[in-house]
Protein backbone atom coordinates (compact mmCIF):
# COMPACT_ATOMS: atom_id res chain seq x y z
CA UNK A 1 0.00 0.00 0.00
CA UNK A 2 1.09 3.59 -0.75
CA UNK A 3 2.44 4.54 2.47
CA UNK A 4 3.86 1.35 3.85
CA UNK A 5 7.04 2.78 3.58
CA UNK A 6 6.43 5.59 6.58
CA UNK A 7 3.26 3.29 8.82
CA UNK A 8 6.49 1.96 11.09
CA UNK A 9 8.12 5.40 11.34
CA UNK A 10 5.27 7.68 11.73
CA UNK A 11 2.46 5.61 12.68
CA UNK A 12 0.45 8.60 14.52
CA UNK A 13 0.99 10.75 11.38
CA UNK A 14 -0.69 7.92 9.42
CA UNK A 15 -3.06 7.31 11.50
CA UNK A 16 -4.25 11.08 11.95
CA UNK A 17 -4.13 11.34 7.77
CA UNK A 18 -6.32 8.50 7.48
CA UNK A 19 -9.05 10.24 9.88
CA UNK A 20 -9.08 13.01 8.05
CA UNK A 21 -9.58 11.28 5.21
CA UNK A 22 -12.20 8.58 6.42
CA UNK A 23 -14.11 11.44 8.23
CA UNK A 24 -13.91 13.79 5.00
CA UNK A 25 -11.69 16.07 6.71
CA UNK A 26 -9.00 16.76 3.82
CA UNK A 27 -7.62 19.99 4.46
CA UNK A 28 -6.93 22.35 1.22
CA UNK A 29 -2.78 22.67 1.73
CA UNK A 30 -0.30 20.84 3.51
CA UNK A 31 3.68 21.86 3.79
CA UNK A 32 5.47 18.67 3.45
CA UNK A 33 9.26 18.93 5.26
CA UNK A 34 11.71 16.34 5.35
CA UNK A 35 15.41 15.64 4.82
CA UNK A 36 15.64 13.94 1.73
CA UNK A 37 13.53 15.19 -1.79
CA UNK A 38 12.69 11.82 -2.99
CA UNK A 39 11.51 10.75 0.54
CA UNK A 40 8.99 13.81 0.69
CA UNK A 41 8.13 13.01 -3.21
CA UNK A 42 7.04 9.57 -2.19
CA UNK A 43 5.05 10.73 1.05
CA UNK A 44 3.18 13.53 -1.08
CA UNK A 45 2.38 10.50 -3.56
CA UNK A 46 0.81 8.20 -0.95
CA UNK A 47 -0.81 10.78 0.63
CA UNK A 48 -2.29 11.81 -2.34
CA UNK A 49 -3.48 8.56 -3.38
CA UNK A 50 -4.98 8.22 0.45
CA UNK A 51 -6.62 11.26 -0.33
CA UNK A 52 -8.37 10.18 -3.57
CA UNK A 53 -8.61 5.99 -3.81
CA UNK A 54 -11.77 5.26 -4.95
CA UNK A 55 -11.06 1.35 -3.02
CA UNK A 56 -9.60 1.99 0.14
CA UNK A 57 -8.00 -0.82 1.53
CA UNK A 58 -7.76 -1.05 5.38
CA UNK A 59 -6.39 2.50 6.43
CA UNK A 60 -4.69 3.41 3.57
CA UNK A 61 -5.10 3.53 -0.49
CA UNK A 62 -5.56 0.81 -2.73
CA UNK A 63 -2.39 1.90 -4.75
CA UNK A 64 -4.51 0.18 -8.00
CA UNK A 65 -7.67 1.34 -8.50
CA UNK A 66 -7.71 4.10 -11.44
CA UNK A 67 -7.18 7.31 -9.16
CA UNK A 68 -4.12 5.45 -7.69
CA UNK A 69 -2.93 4.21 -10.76
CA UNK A 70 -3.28 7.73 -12.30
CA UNK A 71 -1.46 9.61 -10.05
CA UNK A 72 1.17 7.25 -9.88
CA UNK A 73 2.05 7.95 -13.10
CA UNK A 74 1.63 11.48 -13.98
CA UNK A 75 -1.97 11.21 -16.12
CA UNK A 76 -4.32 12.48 -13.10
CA UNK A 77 -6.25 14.63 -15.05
CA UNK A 78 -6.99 17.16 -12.39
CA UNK A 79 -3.23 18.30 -11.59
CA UNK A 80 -0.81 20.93 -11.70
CA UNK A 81 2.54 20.92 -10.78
CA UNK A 82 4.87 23.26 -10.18
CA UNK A 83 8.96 24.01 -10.13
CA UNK A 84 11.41 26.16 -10.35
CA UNK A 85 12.53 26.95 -13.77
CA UNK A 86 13.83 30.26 -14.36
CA UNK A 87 17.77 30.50 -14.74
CA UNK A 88 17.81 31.68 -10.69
CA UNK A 89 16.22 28.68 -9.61
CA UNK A 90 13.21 31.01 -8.43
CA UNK A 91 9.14 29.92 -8.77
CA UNK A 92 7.95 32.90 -9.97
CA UNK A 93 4.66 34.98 -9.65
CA UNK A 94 3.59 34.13 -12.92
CA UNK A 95 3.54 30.49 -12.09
CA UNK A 96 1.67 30.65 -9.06
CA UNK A 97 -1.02 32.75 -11.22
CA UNK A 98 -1.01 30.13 -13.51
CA UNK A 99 -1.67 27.18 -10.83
CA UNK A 100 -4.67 30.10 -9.41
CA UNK A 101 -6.14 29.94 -12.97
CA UNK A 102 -6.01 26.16 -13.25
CA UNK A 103 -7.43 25.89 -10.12
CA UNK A 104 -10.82 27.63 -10.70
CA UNK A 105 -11.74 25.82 -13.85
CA UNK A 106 -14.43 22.96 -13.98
CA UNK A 107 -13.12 19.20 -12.69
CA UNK A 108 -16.36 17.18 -13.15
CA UNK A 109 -16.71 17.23 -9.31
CA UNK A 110 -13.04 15.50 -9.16
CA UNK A 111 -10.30 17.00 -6.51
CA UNK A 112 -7.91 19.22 -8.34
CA UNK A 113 -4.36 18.76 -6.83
CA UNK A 114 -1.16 21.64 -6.83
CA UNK A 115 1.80 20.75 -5.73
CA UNK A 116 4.48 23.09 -5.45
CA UNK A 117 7.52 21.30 -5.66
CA UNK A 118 11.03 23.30 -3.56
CA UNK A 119 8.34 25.70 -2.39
CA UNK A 120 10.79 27.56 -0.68
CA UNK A 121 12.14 28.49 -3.84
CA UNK A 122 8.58 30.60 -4.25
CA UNK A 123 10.29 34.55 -4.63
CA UNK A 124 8.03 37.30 -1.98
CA UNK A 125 5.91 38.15 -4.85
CA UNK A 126 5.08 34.45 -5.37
CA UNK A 127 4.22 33.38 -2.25
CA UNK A 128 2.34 36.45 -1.60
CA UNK A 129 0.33 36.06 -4.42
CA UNK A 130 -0.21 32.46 -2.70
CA UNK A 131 -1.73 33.58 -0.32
CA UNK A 132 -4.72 34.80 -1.98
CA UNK A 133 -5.14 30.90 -3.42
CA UNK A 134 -4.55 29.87 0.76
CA UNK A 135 -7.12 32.17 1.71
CA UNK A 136 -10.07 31.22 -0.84
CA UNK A 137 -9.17 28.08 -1.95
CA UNK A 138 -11.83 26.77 -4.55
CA UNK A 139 -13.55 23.85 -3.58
CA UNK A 140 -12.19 20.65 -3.51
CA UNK A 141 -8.63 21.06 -3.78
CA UNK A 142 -5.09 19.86 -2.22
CA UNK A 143 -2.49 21.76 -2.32
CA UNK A 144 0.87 20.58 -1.08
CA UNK A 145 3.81 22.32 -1.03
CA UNK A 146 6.83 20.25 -0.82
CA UNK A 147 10.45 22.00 0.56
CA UNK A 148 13.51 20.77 2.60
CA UNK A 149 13.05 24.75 4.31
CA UNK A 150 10.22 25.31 5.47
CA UNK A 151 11.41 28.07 7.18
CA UNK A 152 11.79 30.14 4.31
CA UNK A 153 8.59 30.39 3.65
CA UNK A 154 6.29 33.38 4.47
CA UNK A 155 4.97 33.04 8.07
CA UNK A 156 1.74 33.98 6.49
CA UNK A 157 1.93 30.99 4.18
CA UNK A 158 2.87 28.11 6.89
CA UNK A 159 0.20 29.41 9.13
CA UNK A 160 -2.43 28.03 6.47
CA UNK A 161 -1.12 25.12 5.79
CA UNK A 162 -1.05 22.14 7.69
CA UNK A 163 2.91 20.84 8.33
CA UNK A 164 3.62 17.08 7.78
CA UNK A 165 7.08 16.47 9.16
CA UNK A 166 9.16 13.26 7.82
CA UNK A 167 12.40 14.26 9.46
CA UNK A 168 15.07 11.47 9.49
CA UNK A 169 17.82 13.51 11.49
CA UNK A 170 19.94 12.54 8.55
CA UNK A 171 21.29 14.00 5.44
CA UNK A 172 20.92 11.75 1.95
CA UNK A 173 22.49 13.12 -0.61
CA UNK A 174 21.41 12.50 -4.16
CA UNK A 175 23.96 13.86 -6.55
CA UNK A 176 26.58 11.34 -8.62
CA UNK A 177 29.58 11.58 -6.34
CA UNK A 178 28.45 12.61 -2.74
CA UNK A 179 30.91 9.78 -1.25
CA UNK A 180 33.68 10.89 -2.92
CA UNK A 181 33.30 14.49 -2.64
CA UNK A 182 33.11 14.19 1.67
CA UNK A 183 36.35 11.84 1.14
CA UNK A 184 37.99 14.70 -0.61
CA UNK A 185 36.98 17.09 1.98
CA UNK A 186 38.28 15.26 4.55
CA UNK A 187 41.82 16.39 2.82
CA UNK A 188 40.75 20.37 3.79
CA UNK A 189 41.75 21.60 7.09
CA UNK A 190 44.21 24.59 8.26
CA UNK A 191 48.01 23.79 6.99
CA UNK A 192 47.49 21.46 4.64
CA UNK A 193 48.77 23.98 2.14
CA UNK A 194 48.30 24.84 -1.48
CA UNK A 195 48.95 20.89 -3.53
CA UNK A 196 46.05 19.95 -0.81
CA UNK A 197 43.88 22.79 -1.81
CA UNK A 198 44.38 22.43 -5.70
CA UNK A 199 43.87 18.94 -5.24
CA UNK A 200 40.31 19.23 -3.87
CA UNK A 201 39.56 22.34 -5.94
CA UNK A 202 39.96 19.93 -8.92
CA UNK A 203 37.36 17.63 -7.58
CA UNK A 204 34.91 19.96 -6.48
CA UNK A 205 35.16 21.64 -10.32
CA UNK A 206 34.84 18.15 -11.57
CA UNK A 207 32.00 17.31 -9.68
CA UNK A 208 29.87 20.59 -10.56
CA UNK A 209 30.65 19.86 -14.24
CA UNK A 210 29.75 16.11 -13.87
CA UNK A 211 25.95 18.12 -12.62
CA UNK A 212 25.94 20.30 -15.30
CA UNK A 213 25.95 17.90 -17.97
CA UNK A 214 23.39 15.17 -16.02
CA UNK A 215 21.10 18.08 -15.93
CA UNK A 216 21.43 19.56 -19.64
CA UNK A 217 21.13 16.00 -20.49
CA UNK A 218 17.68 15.68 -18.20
CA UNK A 219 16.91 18.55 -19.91
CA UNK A 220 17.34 17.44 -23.63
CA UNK A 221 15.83 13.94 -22.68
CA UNK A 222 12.39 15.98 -21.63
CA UNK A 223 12.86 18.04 -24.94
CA UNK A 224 13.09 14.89 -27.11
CA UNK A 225 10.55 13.75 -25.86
CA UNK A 226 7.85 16.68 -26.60
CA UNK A 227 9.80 17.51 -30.44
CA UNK A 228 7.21 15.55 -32.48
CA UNK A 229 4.43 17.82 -30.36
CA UNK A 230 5.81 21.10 -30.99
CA UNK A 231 7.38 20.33 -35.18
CA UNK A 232 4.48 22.32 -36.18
CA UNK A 233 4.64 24.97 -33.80
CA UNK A 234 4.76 28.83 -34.97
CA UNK A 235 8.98 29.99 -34.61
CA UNK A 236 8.04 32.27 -31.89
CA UNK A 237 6.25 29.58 -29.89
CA UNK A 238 9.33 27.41 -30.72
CA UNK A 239 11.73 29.93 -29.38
CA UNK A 240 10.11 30.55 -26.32
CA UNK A 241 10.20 26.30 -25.24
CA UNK A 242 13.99 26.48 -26.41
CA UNK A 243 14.08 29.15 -23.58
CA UNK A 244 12.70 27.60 -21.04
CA UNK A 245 14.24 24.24 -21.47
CA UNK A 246 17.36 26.18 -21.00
CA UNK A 247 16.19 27.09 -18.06
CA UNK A 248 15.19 24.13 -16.97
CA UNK A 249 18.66 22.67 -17.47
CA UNK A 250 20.06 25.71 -15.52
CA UNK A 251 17.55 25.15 -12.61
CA UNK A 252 18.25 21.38 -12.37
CA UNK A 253 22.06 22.28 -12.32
CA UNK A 254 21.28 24.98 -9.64
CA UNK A 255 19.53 22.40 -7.74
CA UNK A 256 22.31 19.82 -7.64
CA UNK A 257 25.09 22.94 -6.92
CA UNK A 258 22.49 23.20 -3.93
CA UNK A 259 22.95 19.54 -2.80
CA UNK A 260 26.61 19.49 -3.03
CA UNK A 261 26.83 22.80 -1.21
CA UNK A 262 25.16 21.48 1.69
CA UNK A 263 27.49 18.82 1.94
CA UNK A 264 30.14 20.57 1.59
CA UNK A 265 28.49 22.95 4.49
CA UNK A 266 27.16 19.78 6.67
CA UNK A 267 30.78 18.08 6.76
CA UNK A 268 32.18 21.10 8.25
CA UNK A 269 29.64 21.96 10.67
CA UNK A 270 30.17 18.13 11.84
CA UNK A 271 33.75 19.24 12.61
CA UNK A 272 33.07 22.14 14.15
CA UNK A 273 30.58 19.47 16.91
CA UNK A 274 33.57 17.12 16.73
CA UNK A 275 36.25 19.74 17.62
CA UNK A 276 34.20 20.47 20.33
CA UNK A 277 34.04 16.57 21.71
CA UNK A 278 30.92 16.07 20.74
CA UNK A 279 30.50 12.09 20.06
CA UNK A 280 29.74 10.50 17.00
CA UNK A 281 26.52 8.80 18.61
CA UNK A 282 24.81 11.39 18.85
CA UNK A 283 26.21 13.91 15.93
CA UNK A 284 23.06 15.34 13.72
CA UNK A 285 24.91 13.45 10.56
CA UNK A 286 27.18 10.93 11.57
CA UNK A 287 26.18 9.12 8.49
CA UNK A 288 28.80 11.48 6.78
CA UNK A 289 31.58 9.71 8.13
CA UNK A 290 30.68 6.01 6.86
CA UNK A 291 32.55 6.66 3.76
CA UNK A 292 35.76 7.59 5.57
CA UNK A 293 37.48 4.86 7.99
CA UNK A 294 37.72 6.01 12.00
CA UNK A 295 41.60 5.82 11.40
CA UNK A 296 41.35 8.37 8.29
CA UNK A 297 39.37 11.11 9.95
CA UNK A 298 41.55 14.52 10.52
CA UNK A 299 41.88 15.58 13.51
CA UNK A 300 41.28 19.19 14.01
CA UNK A 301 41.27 22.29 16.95
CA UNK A 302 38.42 24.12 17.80
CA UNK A 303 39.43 26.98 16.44
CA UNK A 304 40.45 26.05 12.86
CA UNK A 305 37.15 23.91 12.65
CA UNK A 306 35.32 27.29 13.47
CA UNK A 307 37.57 29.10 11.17
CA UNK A 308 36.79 26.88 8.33
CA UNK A 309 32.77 26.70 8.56
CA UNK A 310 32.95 30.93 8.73
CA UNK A 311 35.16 30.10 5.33
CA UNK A 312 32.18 27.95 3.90
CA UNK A 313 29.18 30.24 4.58
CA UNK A 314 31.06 33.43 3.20
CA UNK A 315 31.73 31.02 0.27
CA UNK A 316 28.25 29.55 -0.46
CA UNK A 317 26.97 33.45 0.17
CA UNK A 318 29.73 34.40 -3.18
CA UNK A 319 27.64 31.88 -5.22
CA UNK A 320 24.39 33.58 -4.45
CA UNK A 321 25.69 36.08 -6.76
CA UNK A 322 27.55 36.02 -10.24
CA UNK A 323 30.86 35.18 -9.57
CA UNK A 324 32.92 33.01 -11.35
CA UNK A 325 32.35 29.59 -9.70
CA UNK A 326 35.82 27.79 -10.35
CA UNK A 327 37.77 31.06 -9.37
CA UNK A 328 35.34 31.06 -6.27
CA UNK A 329 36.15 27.02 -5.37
CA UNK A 330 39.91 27.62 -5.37
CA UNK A 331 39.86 30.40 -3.58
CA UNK A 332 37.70 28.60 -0.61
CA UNK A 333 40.03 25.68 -0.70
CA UNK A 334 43.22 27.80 -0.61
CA UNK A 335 41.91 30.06 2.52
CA UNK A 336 40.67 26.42 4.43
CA UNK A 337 44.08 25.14 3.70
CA UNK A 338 46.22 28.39 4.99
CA UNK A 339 49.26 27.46 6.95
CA UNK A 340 48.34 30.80 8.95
């Protein structure tokens, strides 16, 4: 059954979704928070299927019957879905007025389903345009807005939404080479000079172009595969889906830049805790470490593991803006590997 996965973990949080949805008690918008995006993908699924199953088995859905099936594989005819896909990685106002739009038009009595997908990534005017959608929603719909931050969304905007929390307490990172990038980092500490420094510069630039192509290839794979749709499309028309798949691959890019940045960010801060005895039982992400053997781990002071995590915040702030990103790696990995 859809939910299986999470009865064990979260049984009350089942349990409670279920009475809502026995009782006809579906809210209109949930915030769904976790620490992994394909673990809140698969929640949001199940839930949705709870939601809608037309053959209930038990307390859950059916995960067969044609609601199920549909939304299983992307052909529910009463859904919208949103991401980011603008060359910043931002959700912009003019998507969220196009999910409003969608939202008010005739369903045949069916629920009509929005899911916002790194809602966080919704820009002020976004989510305050949002809020007008939270505020009147039309009748019968789910919204569900899906984020690994919940705190950066608007106040306003949690407040009316129900939260669904699927925390782990661990970090799973989903980009090729996660294991060997926190091996490499292990090399970055104060005094390990310039060859160290290079050294890991060259991976981290490696890895981020690795990214880049996986999501330009995404990208083209998604274009392929609506070409014999738009052959006959006007050259303006055809223009502006060249455009956005472009920015599609950029925002897919931008997304795994944002994975491997809060590694990189994660392994220090577990330092930092270590430097300052705290023990690997009860470190937020100990899991970090499994690649690395206990003998391999560098030992570090308190005050160079502080020093480097002020290093990696100024340098994921530099990315925020246009900088050049290899010149902005090396420069990080020099200052973390300073003698003085």
């Amino acid at each position: 059954m859809p939910l299986t996965e999470f009865r064990d973990k979260y049984p009350n949080l089942i349990a409670r979704l279920w009475q809502a949805r026995s009782r006809d008690r579906v809210g209109h918008a949930y915030v769904i928070t976790g620490d992994h995006t394909g673990t809140i993908d698969r929640f949001a699924l199940g839930w949705m299927q709870m939601a809608l199953c037309g053959q209930p088995k038990g307390d859950d859905a059916c995960g067969s019957c044609d609601s199920c099936a549909r939304l299983a594989n992307g052909t529910y005819p009463y859904q919208q879905t949103i991401k980011p896909k603008s060359k910043s990685r931002r959700i912009l106002i003019e998507q969220i007025r196009e999910l409003e739009h969608y939202l008010h038009l005739k369903s045949d009595g069916q629920i009509k389903i929005g899911i916002i997908h790194d809602a966080d990534r919704m820009n002020e005017a976004a989510q305050n345009a949002f809020l007008k959608t939270l505020e009147e929603p039309s009748p019968r719909t789910l919204l569900l807005l899906l984020t690994l931050n919940p705190m950066d969304l608007l106040p306003t905007v949690r407040s009316r939404c129900q939260l669904l929390s699927i925390l782990e307490n661990q970090t799973l990172y989903d980009f090729s080479g996660s294991s060997e990038l926190i091996a490499a980092l292990s090399k970055l500490s104060q005094g390990k000079g310039a060859a160290a420094a290079i050294e890991v510069t060259t991976h981290i630039t490696e890895t981020l172009q690795h990214l880049r192509k996986e999501s330009e290839s995404e990208a083209k794979k998604q274009q392929k595969a609506l070409a014999g749709q738009t052959a006959d499309l006007e050259r303006a028309v055809q223009k502006r889906l060249d455009d956005e798949f472009q920015a599609h691959a950029a925002s897919l890019y931008l997304s795994r830049r944002d994975s491997l940045l809060s590694a990189v960010h994660t392994w220090f801060a577990q330092e930092y805790l270590r430097a300052n005895n705290v023990e690997d039982s009860i470190l937020p992400n100990a899991e970090l470490y499994q690649c690395l053997g206990t003998d391999t781990r560098p030992e570090v002071t308190t005050t160079a593991a502080r020093r480097s995590l002020e290093l990696t915040e100024s340098f994921m702030e530099s990315l925020r803006y246009n900088v050049d990103e290899p010149l902005a790696i090396e420069n990080f990995c020099l200052k973390v590997c300073a003698r003085r």
